[in-house]
N, C-alpha and C. Protein backbone atom coordinates (compact mmCIF):
# COMPACT_ATOMS: atom_id res chain seq x y z
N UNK A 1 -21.78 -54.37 -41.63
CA UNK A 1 -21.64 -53.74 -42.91
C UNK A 1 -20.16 -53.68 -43.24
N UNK A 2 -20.06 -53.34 -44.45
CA UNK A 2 -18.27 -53.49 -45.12
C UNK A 2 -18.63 -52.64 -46.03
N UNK A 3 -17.37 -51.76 -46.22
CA UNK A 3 -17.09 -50.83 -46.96
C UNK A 3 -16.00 -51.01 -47.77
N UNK A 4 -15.42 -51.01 -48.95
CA UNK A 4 -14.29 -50.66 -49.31
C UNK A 4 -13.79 -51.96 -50.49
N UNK A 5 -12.79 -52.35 -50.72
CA UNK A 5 -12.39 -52.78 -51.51
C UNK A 5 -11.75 -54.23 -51.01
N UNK A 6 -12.27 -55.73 -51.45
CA UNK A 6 -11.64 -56.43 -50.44
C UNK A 6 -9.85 -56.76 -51.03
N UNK A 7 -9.75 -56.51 -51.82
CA UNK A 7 -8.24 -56.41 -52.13
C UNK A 7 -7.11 -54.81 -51.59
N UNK A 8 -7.85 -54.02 -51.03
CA UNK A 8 -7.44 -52.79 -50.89
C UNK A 8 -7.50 -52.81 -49.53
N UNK A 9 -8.38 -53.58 -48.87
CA UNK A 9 -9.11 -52.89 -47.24
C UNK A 9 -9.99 -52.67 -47.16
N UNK A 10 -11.08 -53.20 -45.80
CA UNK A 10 -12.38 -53.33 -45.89
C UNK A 10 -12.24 -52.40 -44.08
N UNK A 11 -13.55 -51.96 -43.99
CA UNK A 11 -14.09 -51.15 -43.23
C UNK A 11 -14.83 -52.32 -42.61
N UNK A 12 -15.11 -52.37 -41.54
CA UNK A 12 -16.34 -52.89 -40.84
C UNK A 12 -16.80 -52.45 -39.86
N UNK A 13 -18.27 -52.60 -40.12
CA UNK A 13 -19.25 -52.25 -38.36
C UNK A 13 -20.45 -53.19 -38.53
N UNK A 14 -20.29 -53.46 -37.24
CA UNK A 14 -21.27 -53.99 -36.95
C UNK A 14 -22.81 -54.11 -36.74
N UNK A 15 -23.71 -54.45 -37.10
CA UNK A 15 -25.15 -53.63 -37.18
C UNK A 15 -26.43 -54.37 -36.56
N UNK A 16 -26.97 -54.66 -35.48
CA UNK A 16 -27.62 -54.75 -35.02
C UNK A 16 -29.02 -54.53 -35.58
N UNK A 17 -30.18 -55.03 -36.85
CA UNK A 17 -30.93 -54.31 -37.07
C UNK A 17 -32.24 -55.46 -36.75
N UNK A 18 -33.49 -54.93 -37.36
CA UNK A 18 -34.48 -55.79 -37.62
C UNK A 18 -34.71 -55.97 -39.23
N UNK A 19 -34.50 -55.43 -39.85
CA UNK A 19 -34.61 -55.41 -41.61
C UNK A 19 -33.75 -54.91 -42.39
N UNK A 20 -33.49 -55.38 -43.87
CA UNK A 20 -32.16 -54.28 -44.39
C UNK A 20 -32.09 -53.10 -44.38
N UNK A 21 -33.25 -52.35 -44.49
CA UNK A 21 -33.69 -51.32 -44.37
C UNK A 21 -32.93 -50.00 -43.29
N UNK A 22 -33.24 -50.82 -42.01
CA UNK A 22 -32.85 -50.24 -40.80
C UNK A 22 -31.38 -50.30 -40.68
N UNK A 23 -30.73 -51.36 -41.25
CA UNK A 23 -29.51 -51.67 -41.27
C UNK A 23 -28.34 -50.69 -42.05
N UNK A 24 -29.40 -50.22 -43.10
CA UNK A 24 -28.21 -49.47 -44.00
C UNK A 24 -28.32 -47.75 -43.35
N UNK A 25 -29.67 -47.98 -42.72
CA UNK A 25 -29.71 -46.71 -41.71
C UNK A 25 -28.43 -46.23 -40.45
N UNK A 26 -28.55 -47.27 -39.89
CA UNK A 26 -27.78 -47.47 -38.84
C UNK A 26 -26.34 -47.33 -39.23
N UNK A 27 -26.11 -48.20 -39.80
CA UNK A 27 -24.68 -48.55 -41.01
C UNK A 27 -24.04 -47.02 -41.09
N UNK A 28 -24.96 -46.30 -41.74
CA UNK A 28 -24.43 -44.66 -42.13
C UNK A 28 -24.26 -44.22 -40.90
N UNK A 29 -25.37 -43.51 -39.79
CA UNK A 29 -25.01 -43.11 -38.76
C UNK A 29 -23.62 -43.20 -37.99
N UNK A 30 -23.89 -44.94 -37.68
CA UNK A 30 -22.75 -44.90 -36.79
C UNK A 30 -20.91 -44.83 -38.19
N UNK A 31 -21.32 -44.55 -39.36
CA UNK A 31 -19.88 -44.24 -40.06
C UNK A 31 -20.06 -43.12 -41.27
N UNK A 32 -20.72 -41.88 -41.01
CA UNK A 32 -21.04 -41.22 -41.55
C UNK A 32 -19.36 -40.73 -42.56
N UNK A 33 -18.38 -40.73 -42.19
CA UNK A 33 -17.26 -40.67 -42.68
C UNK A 33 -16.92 -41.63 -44.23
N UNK A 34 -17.60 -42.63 -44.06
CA UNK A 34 -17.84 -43.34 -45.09
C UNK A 34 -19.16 -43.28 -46.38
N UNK A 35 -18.92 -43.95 -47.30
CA UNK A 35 -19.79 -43.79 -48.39
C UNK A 35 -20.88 -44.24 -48.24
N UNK A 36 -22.17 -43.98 -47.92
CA UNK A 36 -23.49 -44.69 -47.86
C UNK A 36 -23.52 -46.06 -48.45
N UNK A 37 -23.78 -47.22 -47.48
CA UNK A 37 -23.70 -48.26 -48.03
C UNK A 37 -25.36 -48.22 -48.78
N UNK A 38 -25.17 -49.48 -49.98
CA UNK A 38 -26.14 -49.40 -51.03
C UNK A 38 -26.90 -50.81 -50.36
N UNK A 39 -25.99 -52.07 -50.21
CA UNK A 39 -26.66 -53.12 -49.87
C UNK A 39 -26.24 -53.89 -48.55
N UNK A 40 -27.54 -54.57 -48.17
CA UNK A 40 -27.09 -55.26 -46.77
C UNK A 40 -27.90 -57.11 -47.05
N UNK A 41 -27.35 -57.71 -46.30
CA UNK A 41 -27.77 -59.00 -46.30
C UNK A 41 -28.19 -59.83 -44.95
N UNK A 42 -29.09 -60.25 -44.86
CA UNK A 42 -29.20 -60.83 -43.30
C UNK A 42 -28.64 -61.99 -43.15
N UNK A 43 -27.46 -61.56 -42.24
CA UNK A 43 -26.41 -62.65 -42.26
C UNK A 43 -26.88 -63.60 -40.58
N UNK A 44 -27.70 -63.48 -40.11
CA UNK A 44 -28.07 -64.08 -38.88
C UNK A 44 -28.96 -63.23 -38.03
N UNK A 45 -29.55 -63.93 -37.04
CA UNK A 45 -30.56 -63.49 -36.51
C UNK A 45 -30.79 -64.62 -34.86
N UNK A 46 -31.85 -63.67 -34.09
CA UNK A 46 -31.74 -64.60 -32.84
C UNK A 46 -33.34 -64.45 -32.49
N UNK A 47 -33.20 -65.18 -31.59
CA UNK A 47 -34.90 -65.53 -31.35
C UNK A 47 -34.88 -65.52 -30.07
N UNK A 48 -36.23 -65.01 -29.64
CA UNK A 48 -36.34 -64.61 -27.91
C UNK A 48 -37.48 -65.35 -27.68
């Protein structure tokens, strides 16, 4: 996830999820200091 402004400074964490859903969950938790992210994108994925 990314937060912030990309001309200003961007925030990042990393998010481990199964759906966007869970992602923007997680996203907040682990950066509650930050603004609730609104959107997420599935940028990759792995297969077992």
């Amino acid at each position: 996830m990314l937060w912030g402004d990309v001309f200003k400074g961007l925030e990042q964490e990393i998010v481990l999820a199964y759906d966007v859903d869970e992602a923007l969950v997680i996203a907040h938790e682990l950066r509650p200091d930050l603004p609730r992210p609104r959107t997420a994108y599935l940028v990759g994925h792995t297969s077992s």
